[in-house]
C-alpha atoms as a PDB file:
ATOM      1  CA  UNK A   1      -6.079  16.383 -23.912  1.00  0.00           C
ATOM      2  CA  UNK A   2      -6.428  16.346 -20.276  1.00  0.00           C
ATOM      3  CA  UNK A   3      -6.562  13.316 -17.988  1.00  0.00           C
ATOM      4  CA  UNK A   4      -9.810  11.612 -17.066  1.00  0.00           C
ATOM      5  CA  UNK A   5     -10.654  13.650 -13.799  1.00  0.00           C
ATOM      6  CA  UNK A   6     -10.524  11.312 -10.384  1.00  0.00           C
ATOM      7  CA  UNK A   7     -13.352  10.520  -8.220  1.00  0.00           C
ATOM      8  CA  UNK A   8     -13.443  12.734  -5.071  1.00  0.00           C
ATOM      9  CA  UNK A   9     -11.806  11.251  -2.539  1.00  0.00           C
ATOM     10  CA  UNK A  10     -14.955  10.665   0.694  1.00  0.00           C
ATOM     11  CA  UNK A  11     -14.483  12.672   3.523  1.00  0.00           C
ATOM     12  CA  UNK A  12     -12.329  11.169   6.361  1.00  0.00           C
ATOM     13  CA  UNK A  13     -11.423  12.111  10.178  1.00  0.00           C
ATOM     14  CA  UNK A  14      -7.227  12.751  10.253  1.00  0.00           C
ATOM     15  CA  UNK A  15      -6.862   9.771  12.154  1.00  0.00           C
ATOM     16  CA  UNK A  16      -8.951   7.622   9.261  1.00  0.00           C
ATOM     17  CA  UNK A  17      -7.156   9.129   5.981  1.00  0.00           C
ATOM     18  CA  UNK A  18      -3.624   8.116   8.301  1.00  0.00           C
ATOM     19  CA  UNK A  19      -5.051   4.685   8.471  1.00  0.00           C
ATOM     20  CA  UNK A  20      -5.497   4.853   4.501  1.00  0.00           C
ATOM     21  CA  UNK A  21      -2.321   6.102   3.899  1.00  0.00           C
ATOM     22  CA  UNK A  22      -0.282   4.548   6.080  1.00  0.00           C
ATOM     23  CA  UNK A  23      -1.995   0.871   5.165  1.00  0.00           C
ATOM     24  CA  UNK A  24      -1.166   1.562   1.425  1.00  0.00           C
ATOM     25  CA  UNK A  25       2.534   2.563   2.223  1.00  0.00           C
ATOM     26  CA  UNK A  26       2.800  -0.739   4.016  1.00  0.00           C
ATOM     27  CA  UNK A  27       1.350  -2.392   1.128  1.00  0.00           C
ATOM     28  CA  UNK A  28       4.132  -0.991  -1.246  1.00  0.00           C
ATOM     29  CA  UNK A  29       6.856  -1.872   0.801  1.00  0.00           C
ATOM     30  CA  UNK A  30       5.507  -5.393   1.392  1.00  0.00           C
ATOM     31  CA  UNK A  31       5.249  -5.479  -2.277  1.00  0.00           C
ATOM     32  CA  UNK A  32       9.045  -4.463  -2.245  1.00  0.00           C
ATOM     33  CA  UNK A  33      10.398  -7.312  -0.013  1.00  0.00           C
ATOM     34  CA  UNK A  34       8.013  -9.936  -1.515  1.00  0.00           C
ATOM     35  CA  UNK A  35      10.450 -12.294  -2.941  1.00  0.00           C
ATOM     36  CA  UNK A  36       8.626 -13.842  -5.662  1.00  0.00           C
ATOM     37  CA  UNK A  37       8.692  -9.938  -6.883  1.00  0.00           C
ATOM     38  CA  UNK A  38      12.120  -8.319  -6.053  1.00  0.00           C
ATOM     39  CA  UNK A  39      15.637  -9.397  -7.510  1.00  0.00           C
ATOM     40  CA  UNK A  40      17.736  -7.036  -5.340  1.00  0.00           C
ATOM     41  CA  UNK A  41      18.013  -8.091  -2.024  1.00  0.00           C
ATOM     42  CA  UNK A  42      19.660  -4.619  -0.961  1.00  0.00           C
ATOM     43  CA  UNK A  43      16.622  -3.214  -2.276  1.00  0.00           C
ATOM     44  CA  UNK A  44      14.591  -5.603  -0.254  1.00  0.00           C
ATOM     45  CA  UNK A  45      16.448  -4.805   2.387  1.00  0.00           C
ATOM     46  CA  UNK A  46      15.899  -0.830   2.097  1.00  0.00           C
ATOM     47  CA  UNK A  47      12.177  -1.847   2.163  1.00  0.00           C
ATOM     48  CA  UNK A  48      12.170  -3.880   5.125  1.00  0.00           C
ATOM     49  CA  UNK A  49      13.722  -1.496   6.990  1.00  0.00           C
ATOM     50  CA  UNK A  50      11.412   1.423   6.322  1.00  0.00           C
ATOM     51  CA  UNK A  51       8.523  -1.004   6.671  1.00  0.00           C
ATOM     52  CA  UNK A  52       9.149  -1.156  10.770  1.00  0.00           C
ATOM     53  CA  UNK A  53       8.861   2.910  10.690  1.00  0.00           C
ATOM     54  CA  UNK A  54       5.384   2.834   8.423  1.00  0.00           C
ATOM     55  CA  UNK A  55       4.003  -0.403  10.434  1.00  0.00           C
ATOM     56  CA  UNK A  56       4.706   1.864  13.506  1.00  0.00           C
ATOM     57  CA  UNK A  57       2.573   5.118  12.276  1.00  0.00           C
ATOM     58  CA  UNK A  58      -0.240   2.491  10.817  1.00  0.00           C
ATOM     59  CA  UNK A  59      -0.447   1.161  14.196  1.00  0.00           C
ATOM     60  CA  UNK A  60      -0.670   4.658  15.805  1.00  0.00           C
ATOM     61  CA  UNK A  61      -3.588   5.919  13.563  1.00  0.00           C
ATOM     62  CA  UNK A  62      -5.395   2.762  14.426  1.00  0.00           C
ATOM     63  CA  UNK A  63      -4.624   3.682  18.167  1.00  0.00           C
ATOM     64  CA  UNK A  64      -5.638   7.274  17.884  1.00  0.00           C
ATOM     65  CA  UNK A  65      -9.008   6.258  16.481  1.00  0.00           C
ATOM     66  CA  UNK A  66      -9.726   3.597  19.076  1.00  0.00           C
ATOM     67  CA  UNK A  67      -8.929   6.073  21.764  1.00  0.00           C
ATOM     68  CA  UNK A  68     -11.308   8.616  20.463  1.00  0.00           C
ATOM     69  CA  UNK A  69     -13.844   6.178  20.962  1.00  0.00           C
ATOM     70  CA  UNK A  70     -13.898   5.422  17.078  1.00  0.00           C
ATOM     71  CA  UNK A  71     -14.946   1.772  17.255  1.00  0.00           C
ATOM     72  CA  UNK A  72     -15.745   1.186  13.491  1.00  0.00           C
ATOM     73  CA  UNK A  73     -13.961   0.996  10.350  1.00  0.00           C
ATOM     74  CA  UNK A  74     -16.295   2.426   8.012  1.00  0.00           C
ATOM     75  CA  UNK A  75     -15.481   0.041   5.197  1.00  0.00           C
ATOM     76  CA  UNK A  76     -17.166   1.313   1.891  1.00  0.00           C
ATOM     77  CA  UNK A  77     -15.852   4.871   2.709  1.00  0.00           C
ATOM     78  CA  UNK A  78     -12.190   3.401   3.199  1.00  0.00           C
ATOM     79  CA  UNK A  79     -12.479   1.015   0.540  1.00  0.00           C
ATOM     80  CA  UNK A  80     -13.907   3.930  -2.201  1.00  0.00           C
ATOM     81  CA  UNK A  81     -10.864   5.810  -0.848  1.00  0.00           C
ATOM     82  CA  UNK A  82      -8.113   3.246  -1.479  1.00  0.00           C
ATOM     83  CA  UNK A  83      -9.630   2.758  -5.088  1.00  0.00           C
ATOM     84  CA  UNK A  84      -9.685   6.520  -5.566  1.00  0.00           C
ATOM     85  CA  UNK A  85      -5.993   6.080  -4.427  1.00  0.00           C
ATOM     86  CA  UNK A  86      -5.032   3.614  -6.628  1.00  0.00           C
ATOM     87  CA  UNK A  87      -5.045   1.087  -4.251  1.00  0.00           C
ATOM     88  CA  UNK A  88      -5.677  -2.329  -6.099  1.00  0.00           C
ATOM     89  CA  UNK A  89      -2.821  -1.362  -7.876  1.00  0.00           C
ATOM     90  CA  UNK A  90      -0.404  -0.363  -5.149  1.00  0.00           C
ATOM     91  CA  UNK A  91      -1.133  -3.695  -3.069  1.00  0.00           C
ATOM     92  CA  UNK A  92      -1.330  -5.689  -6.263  1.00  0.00           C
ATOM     93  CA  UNK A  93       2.505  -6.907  -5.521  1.00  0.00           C
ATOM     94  CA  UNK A  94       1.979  -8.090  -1.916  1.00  0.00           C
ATOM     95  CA  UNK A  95       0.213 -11.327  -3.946  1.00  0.00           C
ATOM     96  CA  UNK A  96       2.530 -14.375  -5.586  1.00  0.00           C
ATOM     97  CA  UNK A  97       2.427 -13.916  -9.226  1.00  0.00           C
ATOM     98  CA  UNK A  98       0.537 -16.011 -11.040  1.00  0.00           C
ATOM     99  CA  UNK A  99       2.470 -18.779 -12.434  1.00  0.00           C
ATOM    100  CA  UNK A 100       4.660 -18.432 -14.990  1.00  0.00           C
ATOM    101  CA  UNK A 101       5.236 -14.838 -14.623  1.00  0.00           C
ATOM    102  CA  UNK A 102       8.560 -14.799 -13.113  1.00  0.00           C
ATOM    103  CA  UNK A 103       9.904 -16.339 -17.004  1.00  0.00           C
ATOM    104  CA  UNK A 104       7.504 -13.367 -18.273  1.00  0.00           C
ATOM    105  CA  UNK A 105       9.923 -10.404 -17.245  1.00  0.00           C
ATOM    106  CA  UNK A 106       8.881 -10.728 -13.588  1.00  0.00           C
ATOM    107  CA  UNK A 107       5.825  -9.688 -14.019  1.00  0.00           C
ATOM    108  CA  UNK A 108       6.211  -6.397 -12.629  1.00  0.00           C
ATOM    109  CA  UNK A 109       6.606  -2.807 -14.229  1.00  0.00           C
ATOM    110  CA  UNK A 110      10.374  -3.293 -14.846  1.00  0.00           C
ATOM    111  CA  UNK A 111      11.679  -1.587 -11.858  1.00  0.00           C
ATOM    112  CA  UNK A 112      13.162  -5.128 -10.496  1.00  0.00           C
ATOM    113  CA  UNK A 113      11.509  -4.169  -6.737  1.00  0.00           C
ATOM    114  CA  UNK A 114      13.677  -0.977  -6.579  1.00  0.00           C
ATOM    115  CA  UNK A 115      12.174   2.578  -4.855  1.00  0.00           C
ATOM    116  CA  UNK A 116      11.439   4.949  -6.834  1.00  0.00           C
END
């Protein structure tokens, strides 16, 4: 049986689906370094590291739109495509856990804040 097919993703200028991409990069590796998350600080490390380079291109998408005269975020098309991207999920460990779920196994997918 075949996977549930995905929503198309809206249409986007370069400079937007950068923005998008870059933003949910960020939001990984934030999720990587959060310590209430991780238990490998090497691993954290790793992350914080490559965070500088991916805060660097999210800032230069935002730059290239501003200095095309793009003035607006167009929210609900950037919002439906980080959902189609699996956003909620990607960000989700940027947030504290709820309490308790550090005695729960983390409460992450196992990987112990480690790339993939």
């Amino acid at each position: 049986m075949l996977p549930p097919e995905l929503p198309p993703l809206p249409a986007l200028t370069r400079a937007e689906g950068e923005l998008v991409d870059h933003y949910l990069a960020t939001a990984e590796l934030l999720g990587r370094v959060n310590p209430a998350r991780g238990d490998d600080t090497y691993a954290a490390l790793r992350a914080a590291q490559a965070l500088v380079t991916e805060v660097t291109r999210l800032r230069d998408a935002l730059a290239l739109m501003h200095a095309r005269g793009e003035t607006e975020l167009h929210r609900a098309t950037l919002e439906r495509a980080l959902r189609v991207l699996d956003g909620e999920r990607r960000a989700g460990r940027v947030a504290v856990p709820p309490a308790g779920a550090a005695d729960a196994g983390n409460g992450s997918a196992g990987d112990g804040g480690r790339e993939r």
